[in-house]
Structure formats: C-alpha cells, structure tokens
Protein backbone atom coordinates (compact mmCIF):
# COMPACT_ATOMS: atom_id res chain seq x y z
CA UNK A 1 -21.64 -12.79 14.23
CA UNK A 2 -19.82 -11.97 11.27
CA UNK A 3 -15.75 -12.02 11.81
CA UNK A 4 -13.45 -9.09 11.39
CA UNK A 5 -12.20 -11.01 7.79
CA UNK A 6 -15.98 -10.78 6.32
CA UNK A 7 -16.69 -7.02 7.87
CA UNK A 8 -13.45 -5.57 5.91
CA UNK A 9 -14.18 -7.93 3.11
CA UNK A 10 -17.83 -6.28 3.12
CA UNK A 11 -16.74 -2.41 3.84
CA UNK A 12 -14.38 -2.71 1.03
CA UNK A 13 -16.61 -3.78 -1.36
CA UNK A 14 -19.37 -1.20 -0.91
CA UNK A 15 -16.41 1.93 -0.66
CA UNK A 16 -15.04 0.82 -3.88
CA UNK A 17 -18.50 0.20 -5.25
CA UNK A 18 -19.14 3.95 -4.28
CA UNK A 19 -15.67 5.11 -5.61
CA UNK A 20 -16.71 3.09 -9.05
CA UNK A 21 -20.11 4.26 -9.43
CA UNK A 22 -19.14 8.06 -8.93
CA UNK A 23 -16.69 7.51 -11.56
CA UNK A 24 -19.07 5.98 -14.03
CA UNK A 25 -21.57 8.64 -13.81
CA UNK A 26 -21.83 11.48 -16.34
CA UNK A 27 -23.67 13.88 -13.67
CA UNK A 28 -22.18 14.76 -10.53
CA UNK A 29 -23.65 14.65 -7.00
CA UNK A 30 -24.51 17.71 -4.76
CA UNK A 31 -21.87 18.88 -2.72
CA UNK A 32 -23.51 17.43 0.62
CA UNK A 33 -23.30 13.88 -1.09
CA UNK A 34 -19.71 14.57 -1.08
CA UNK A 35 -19.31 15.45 2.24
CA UNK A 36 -21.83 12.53 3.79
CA UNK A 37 -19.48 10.02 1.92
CA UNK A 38 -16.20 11.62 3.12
CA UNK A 39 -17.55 11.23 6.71
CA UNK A 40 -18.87 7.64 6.33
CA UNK A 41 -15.34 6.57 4.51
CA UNK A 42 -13.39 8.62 7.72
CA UNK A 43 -15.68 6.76 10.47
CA UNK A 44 -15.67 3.29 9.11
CA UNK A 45 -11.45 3.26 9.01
CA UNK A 46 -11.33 5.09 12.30
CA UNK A 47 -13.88 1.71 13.02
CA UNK A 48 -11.65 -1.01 11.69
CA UNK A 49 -8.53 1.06 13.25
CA UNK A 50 -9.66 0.93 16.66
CA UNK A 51 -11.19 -2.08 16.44
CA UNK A 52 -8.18 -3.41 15.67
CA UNK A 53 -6.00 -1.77 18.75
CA UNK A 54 -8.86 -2.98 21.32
CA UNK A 55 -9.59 -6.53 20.45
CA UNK A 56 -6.47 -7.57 18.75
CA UNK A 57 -7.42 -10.69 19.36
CA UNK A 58 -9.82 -10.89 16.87
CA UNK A 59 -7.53 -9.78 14.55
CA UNK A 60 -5.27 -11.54 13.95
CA UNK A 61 -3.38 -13.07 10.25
CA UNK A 62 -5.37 -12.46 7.70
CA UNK A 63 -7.75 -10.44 9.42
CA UNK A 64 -5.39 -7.71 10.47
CA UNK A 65 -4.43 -7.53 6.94
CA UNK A 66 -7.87 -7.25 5.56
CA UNK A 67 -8.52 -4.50 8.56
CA UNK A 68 -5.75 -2.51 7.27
CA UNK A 69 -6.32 -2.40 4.12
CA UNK A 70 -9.91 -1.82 4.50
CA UNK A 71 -8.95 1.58 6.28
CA UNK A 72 -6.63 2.14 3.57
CA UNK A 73 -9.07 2.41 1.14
CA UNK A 74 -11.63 4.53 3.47
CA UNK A 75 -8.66 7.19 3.70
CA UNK A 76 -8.00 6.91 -0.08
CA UNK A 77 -11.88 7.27 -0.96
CA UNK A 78 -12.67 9.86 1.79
CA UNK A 79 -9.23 12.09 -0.14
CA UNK A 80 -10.56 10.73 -3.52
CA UNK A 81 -14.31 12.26 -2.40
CA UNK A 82 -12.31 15.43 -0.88
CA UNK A 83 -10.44 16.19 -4.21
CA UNK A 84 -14.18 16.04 -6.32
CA UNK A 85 -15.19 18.15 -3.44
CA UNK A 86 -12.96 21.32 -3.62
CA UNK A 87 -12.61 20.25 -7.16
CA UNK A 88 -16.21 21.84 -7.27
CA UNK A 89 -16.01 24.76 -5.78
C-alpha cells in the first residue's frame, strides 16, 4: 500500500505535469479537455481533504503537509484550467 506521503507526492507531480504541458503547447485543447481536467483536479483535493479528516491517523507530520499542499495545487490547477476555460469563450 502506498502511504498518504507517496500518494500526494504522486498527485502533485502528474497536476503540475498537466499544468506544465498545457503551458508548453502552442495549440490549445477542446473545451471538454478543460472541463475533464477541472473535475479530476476538484475530486482528487476533495480526496486528499477528506482523507485527511477521516483517517487522521495516517496523516500525520509530513504527510499532512504533503496532503495539503497537494489539494492546494488541485484548487490552483482546477482555477488555472477554469481561467483558460472562460478565457475561450
């Protein structure tokens, strides 16, 4: 089983990997690209945020830290996807 450290370790990596490669690329996405990646970003903090009330136990140092900052950036990526969004319209 992978602990909470390594899953927020893990989900931050691939949200800023997304973040990064949409702001690399020369050609935009469609619109429902947009909006799958705002929802993804939005479910995996709500994850890591109620994860975190519920089993506090697992979380705790380090690995509350990590959690919280990994929803961090999911709410910063999912406004970040939600500004190219409406941006587009």
């Amino acid at each position: 089983m992978i602990s909470p450290s390594g899953m927020a370790i893990a989900a931050m990596t691939v949200m800023l990997w997304l973040v990064w490669s949409d702001t690399v690329r020369a050609r935009r996405p469609s619109q429902i690209l947009y909006t799958v990646r705002i929802a993804l970003f939005l479910v995996v903090s709500g994850i890591f945020i109620l994860n975190a009330i519920r089993y506090p136990h697992y979380f705790a140092g380090t690995a509350r830290v990590l959690a919280i900052v990994a929803a961090l950036v999911g709410i910063l990526g999912a406004t970040y996807f939600g500004k190219r969004l409406v941006g587009r319209s």
